[in-house]
N, C-alpha and C. Protein backbone atom coordinates (compact mmCIF):
# COMPACT_ATOMS: atom_id res chain seq x y z
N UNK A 1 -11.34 10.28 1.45
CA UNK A 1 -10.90 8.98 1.02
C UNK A 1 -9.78 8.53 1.95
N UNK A 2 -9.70 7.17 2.17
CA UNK A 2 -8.83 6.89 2.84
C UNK A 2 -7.52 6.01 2.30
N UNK A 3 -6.55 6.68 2.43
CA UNK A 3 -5.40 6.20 1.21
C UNK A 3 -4.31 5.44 2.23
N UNK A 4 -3.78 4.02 1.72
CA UNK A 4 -2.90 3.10 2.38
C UNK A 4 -1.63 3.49 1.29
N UNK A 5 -0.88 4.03 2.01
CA UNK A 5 0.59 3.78 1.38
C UNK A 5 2.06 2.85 1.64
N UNK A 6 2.89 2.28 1.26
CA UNK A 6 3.33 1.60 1.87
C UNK A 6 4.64 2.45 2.19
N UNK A 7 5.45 2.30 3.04
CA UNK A 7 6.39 3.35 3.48
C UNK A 7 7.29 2.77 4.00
N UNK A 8 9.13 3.19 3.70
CA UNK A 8 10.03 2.78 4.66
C UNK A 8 10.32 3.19 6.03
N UNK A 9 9.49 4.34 6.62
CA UNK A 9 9.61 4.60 7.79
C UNK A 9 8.16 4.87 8.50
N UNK A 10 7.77 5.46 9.39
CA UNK A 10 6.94 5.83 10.27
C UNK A 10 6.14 7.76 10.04
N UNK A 11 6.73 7.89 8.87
CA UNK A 11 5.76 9.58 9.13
C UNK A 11 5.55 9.87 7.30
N UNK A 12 5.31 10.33 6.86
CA UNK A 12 4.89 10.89 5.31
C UNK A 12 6.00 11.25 4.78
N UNK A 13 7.02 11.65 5.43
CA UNK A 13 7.93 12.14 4.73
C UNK A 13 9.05 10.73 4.57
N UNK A 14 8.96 9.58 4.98
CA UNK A 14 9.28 8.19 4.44
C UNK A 14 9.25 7.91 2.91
N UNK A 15 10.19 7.52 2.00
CA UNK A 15 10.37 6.92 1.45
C UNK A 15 9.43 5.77 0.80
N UNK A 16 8.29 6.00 -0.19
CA UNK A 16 7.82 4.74 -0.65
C UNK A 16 8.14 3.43 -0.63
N UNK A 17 7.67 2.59 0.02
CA UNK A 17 8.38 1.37 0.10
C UNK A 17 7.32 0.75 -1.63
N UNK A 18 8.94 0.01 -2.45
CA UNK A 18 8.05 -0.72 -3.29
C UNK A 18 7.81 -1.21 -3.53
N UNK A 19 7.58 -2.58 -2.08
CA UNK A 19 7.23 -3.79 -2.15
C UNK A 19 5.75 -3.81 -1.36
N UNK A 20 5.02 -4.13 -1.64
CA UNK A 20 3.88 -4.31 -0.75
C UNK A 20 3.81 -4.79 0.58
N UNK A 21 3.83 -6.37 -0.19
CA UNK A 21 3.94 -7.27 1.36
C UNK A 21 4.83 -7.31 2.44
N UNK A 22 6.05 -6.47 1.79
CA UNK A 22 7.46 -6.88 2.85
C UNK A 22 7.35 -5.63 3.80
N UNK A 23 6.49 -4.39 3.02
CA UNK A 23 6.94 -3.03 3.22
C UNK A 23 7.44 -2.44 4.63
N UNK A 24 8.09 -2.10 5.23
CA UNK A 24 8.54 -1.51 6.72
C UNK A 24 6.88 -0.88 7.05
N UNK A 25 6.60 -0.44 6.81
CA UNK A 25 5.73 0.02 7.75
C UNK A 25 4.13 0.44 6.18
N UNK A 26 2.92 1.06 6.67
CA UNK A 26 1.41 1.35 5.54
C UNK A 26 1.36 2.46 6.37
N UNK A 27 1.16 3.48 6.09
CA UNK A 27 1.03 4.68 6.58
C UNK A 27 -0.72 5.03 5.84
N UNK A 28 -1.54 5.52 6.89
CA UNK A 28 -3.08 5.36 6.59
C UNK A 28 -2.99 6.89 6.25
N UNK A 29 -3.93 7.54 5.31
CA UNK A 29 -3.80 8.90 5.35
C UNK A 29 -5.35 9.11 4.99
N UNK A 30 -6.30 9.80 5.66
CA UNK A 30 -6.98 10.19 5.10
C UNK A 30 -7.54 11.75 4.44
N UNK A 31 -7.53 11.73 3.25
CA UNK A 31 -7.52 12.73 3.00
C UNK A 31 -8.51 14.35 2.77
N UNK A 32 -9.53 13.70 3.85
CA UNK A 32 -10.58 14.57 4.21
C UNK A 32 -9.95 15.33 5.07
N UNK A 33 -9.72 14.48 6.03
CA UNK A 33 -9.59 14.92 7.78
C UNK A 33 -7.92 15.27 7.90
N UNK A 34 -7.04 14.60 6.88
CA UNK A 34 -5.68 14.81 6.95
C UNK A 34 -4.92 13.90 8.62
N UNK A 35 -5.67 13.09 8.90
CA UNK A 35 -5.45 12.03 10.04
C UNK A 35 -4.55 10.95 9.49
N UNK A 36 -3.69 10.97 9.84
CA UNK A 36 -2.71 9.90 9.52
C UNK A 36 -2.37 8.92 10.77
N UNK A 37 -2.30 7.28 9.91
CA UNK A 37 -2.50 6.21 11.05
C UNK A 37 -1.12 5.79 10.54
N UNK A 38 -0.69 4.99 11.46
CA UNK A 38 0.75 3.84 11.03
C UNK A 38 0.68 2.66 11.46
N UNK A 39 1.12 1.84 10.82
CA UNK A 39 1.38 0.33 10.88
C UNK A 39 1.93 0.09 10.64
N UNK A 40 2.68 -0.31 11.63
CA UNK A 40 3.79 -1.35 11.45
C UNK A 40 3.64 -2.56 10.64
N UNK A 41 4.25 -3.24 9.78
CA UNK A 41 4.14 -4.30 8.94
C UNK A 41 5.54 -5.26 9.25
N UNK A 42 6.33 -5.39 10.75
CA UNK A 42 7.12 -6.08 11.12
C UNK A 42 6.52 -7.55 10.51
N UNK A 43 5.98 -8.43 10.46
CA UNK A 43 5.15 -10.00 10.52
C UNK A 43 4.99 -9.79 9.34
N UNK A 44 5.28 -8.97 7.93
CA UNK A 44 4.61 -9.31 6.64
C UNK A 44 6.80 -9.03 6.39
N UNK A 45 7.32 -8.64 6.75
CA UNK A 45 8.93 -8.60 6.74
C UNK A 45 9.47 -9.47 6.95
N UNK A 46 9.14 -10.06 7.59
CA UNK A 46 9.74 -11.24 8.55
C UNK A 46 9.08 -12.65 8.10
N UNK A 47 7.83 -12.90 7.59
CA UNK A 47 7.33 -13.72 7.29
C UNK A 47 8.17 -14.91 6.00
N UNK A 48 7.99 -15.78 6.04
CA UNK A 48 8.71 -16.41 4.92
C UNK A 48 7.67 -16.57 4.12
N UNK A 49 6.47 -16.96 3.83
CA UNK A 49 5.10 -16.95 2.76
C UNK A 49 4.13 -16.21 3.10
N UNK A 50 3.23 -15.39 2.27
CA UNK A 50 2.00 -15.22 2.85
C UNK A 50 2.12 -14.08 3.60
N UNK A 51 2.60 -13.18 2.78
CA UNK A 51 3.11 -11.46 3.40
C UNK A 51 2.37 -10.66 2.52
N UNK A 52 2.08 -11.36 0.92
CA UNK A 52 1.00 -10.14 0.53
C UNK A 52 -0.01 -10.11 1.14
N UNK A 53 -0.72 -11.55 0.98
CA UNK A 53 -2.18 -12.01 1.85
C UNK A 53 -2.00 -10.95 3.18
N UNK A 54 -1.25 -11.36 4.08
CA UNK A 54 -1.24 -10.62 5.48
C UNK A 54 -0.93 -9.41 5.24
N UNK A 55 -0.77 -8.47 4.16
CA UNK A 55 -0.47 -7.57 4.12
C UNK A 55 -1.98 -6.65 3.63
N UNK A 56 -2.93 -7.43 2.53
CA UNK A 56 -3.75 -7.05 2.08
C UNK A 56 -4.70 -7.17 3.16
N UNK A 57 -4.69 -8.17 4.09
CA UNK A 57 -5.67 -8.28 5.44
C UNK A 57 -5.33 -7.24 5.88
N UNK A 58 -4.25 -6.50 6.36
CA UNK A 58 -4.20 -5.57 7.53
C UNK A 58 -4.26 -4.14 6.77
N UNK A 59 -4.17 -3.98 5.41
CA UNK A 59 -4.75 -2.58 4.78
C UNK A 59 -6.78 -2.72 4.49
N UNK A 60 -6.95 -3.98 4.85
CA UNK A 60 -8.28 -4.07 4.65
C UNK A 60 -8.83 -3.29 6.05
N UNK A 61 -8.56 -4.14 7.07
CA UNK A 61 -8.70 -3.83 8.27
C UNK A 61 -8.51 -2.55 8.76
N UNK A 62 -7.88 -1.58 7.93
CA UNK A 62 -7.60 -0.54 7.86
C UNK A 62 -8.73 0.62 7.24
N UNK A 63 -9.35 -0.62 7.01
CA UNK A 63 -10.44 0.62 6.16
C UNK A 63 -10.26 1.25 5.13
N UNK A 64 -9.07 0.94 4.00
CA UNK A 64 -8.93 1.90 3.58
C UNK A 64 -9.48 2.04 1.94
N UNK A 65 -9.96 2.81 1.72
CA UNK A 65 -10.72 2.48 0.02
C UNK A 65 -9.33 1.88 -1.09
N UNK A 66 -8.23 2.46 -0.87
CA UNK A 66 -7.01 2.03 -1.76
C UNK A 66 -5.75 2.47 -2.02
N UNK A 67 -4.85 1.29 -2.12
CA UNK A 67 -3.68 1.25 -1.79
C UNK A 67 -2.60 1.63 -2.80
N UNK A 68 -1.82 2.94 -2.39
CA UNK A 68 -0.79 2.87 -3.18
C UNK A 68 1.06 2.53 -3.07
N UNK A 69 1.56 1.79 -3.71
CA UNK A 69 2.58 1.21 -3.62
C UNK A 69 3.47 1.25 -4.96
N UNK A 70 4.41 0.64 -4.64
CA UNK A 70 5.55 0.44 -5.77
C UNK A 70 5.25 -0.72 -7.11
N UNK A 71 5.07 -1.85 -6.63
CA UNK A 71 4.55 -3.03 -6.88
C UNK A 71 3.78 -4.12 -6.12
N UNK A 72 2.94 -4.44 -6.91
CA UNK A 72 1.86 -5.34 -5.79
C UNK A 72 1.64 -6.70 -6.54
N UNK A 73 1.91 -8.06 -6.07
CA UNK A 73 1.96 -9.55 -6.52
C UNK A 73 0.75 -10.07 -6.50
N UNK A 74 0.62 -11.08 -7.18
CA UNK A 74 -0.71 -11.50 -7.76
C UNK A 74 -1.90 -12.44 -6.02
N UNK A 75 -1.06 -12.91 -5.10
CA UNK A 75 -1.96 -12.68 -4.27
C UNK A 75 -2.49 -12.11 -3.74
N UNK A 76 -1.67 -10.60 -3.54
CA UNK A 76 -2.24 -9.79 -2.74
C UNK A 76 -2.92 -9.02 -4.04
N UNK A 77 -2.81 -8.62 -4.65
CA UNK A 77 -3.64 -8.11 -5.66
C UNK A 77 -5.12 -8.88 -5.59
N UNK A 78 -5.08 -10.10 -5.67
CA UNK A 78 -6.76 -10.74 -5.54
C UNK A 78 -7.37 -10.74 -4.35
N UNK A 79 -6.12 -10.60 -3.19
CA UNK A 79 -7.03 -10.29 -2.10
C UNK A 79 -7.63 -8.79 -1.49
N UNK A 80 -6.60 -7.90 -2.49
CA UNK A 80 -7.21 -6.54 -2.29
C UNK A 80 -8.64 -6.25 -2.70
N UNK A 81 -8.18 -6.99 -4.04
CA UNK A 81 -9.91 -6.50 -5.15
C UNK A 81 -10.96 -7.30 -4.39
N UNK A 82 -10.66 -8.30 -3.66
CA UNK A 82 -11.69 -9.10 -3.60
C UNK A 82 -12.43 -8.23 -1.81
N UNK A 83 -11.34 -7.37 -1.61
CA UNK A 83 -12.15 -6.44 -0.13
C UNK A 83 -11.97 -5.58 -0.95
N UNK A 84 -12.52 -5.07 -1.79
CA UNK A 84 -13.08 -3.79 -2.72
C UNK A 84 -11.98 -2.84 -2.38
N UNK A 85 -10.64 -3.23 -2.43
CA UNK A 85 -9.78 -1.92 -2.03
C UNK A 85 -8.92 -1.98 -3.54
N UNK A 86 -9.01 -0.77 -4.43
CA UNK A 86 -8.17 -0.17 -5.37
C UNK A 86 -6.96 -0.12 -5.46
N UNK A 87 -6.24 -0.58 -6.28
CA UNK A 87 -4.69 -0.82 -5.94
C UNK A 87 -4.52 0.25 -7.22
N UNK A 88 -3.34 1.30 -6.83
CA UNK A 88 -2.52 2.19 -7.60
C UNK A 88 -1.07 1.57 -7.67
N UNK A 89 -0.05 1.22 -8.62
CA UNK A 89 1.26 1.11 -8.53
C UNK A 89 2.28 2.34 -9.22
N UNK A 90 3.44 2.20 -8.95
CA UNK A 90 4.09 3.02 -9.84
C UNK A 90 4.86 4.12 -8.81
N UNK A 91 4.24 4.34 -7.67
CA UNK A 91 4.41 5.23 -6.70
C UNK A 91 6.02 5.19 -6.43
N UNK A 92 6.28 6.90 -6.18
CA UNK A 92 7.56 7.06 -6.13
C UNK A 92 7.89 8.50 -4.87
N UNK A 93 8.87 8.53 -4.48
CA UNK A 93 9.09 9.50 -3.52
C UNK A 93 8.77 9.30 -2.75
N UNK A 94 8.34 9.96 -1.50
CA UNK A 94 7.97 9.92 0.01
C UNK A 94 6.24 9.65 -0.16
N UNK A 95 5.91 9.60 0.76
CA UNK A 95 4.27 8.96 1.17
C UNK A 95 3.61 10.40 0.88
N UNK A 96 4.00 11.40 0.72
CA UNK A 96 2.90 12.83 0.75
C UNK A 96 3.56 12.99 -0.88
N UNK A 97 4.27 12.74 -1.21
CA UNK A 97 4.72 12.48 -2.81
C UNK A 97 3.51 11.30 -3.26
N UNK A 98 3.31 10.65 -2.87
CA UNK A 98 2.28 9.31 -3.81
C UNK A 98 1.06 10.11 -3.62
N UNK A 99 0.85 10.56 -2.44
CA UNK A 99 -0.68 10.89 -2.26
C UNK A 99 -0.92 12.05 -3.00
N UNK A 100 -0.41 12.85 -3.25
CA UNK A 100 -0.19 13.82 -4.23
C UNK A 100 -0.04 13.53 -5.42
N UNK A 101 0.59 12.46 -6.09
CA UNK A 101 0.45 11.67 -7.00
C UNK A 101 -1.25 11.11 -7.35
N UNK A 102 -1.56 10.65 -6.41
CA UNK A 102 -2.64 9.82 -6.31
C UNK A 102 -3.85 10.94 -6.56
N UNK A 103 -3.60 12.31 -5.78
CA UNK A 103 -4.61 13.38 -6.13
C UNK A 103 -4.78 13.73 -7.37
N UNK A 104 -3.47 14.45 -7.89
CA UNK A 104 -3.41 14.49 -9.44
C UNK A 104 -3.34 13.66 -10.46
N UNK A 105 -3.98 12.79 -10.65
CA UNK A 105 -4.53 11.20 -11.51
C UNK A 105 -3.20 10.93 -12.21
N UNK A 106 -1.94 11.31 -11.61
CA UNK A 106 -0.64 10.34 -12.37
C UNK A 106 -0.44 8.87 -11.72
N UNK A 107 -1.08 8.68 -11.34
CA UNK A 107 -1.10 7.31 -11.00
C UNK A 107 -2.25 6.38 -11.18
N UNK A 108 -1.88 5.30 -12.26
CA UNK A 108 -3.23 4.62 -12.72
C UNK A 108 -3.67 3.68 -12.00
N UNK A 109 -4.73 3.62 -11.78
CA UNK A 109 -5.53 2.30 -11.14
C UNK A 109 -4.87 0.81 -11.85
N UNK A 110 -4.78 0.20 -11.13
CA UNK A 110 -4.18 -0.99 -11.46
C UNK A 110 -5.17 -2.21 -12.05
N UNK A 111 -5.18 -2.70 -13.11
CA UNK A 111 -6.52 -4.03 -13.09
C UNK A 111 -5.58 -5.03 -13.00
N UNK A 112 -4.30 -5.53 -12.36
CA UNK A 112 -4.21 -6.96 -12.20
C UNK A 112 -2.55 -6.50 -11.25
N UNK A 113 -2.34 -7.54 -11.28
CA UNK A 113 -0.99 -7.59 -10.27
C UNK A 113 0.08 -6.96 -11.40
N UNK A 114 1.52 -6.50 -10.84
CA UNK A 114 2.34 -6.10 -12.00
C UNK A 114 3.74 -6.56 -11.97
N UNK A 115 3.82 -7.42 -10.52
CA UNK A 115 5.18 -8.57 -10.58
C UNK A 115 4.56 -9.85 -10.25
N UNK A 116 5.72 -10.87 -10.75
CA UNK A 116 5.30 -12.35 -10.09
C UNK A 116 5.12 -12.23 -8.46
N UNK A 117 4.69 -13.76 -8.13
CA UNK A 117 4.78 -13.58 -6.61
C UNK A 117 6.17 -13.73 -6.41
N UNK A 118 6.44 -13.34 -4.74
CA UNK A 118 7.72 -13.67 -4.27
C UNK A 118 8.58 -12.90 -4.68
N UNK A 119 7.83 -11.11 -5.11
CA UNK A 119 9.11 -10.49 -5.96
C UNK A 119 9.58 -9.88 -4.70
């Protein structure tokens, strides 16, 4: 499976970021192969509107079946579901902390967004 996390730095041992759209960086992990990708998310930080959208485009583009994060806003939430990618929230600790999370089912699948926009 291929798991999008959002992260304050550049390697697994980063800090969950728990904003989606703003997040410093999506760290790709897949957890067959144990191949880990990074992305930078500078342009969804910096952006003044339209950072979940661009944020849910570039974890799409990513391939990744689904995303876990802190909190995820009601655009990017419709634009995840709507590219069949699974949103988990709640995520806490470093990026090999969520995914480990995410292995052992403490983290629930999400059915709708869980802050306003613009949080």
């Amino acid at each position: 499976m291929k798991v999008v996390v959002t992260a304050t730095g550049a390697t697994v041992d980063s800090a969950v970021d728990p904003r989606f759209g703003r997040a410093a960086a999506f760290i790709l992990v897949d957890t067959e192969s144990g191949e880990i990708q990074v992305q930078d998310n500078h342009a969804g930080v910096a952006a003044t509107q339209g950072a979940g959208i661009q944020a849910a485009e570039t974890v799409s583009r990513l391939g990744a079946d689904c995303l876990v994060t802190g909190h995820c806003g009601p655009k990017a939430y419709r634009s995840l579901h709507a590219a069949g990618v699974a949103v988990y929230t709640g995520a806490s600790g470093t990026v090999a902390d969520a995914v480990e999370q995410l292995r052992s089912g403490s983290l629930d699948r999400s059915d709708g967004p869980d802050v306003g926009g613009h949080w």
